[in-house]
Protein backbone atom coordinates (compact mmCIF):
# COMPACT_ATOMS: atom_id res chain seq x y z
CA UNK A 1 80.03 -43.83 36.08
CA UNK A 2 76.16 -43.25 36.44
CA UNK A 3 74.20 -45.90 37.63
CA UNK A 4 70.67 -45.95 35.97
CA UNK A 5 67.59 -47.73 37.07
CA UNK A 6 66.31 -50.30 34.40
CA UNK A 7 62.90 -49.75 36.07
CA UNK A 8 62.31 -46.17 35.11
CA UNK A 9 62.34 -47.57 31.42
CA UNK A 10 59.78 -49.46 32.24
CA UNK A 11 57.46 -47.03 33.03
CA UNK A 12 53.78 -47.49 30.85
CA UNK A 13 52.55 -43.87 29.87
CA UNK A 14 49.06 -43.81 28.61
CA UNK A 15 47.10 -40.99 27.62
CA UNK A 16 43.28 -41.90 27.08
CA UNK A 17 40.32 -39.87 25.69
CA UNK A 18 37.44 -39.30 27.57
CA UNK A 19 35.14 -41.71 25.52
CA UNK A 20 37.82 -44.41 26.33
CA UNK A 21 37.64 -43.83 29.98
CA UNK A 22 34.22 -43.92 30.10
CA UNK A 23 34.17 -47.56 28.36
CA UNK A 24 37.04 -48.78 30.85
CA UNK A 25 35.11 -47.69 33.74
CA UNK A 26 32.20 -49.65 32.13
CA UNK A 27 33.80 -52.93 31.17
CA UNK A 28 35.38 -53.30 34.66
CA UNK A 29 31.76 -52.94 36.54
CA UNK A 30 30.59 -55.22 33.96
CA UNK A 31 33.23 -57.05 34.64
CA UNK A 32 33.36 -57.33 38.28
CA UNK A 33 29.80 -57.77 38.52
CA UNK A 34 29.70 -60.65 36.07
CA UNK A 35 32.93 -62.14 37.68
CA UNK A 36 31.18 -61.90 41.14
CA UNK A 37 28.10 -63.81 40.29
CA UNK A 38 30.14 -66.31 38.06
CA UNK A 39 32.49 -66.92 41.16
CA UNK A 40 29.21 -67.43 43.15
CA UNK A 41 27.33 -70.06 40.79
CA UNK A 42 30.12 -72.18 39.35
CA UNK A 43 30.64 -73.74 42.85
CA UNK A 44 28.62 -76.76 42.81
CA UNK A 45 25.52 -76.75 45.02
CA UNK A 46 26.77 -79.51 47.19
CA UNK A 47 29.37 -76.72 48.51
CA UNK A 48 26.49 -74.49 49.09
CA UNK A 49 24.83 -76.61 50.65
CA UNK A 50 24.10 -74.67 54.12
CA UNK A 51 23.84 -76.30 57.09
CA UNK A 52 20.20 -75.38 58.69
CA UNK A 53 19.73 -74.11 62.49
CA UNK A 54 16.49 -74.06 64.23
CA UNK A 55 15.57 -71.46 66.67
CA UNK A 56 12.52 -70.69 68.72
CA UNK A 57 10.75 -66.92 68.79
CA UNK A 58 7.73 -66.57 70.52
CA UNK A 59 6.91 -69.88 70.99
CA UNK A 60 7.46 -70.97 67.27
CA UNK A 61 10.24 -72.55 66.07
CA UNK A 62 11.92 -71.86 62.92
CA UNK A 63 14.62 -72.86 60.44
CA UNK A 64 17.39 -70.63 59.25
CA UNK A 65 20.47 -71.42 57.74
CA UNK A 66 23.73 -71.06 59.57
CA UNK A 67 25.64 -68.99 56.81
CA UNK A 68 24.32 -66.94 54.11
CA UNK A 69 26.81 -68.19 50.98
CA UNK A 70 25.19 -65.02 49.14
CA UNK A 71 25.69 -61.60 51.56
CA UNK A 72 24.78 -58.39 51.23
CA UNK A 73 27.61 -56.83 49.77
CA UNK A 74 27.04 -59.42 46.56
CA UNK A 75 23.97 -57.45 46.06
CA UNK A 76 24.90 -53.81 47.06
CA UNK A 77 28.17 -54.61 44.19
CA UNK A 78 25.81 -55.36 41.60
CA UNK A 79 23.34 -52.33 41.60
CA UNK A 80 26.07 -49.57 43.19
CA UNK A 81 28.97 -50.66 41.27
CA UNK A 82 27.04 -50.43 37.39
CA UNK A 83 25.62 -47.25 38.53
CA UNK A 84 28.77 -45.59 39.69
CA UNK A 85 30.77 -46.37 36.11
CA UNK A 86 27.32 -44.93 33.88
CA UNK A 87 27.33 -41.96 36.10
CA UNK A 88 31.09 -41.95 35.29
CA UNK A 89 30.83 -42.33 31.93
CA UNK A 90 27.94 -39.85 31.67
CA UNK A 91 30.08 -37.05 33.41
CA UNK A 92 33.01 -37.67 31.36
CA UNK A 93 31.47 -37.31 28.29
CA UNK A 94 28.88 -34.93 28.68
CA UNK A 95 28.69 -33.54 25.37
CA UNK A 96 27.09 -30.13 26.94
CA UNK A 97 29.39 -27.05 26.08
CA UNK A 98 30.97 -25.81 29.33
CA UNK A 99 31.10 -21.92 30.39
CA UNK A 100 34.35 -21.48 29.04
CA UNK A 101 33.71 -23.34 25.23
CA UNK A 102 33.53 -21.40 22.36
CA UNK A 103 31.00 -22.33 19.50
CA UNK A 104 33.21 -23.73 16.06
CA UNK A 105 31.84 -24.32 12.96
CA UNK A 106 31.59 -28.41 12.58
CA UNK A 107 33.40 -27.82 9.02
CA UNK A 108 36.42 -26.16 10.99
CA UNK A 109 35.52 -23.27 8.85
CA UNK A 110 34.31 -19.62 10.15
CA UNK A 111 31.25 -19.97 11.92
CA UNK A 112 28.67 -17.76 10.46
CA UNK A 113 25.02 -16.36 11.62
CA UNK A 114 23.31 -16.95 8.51
């Protein structure tokens, strides 16, 4: 008696064009981005309320606050990761003719010099 595994019928193929990748790669910067930012200003301001320090350089004495509730990496994510998915989705569908394409006639016809 063979024993099967239910998972491997479970298995999701899919086969997407190049134009398609290049909007999925799109949506989800989009998407993180926006979801980043959204995370970041729907908690009320009483949460981000930061606690203040003072510290004293040179003889001055200045305030800084003890936590930054918006860091660095919110704002390297929203330039790096939008410019990583349109370079994507520029390479992908570059519609330049490679070394290796041959020219076709756009009615599918015989492509003629006249």
């Amino acid at each position: 008696m063979e024993v099967r595994n239910p998972m491997r019928d479970l298995t999701l193929r899919l086969s997407f064009t190049e134009r398609e990748r290049a909007i999925i790669a799109l949506v989800f910067a989009g998407g993180l981005v926006t979801g980043l930012w959204m995370g970041t200003l729907l908690v009320p301001s009483e949460a981000l309320d930061v606690p203040m320090t003072t510290a004293e350089m040179s003889g001055d004495e200045y305030v800084e606050p003890a936590y930054l509730p918006i860091t660095g990496v919110h704002v390297f994510l929203t330039f790096i990761t939008p410019a990583i998915a349109i370079y994507y989705g520029y390479v992908v569908t570059d519609p330049r003719p490679g070394p290796d394409d041959e020219p076709v006639a756009a009615d599918g016809g015989e492509e003629s010099d006249a």
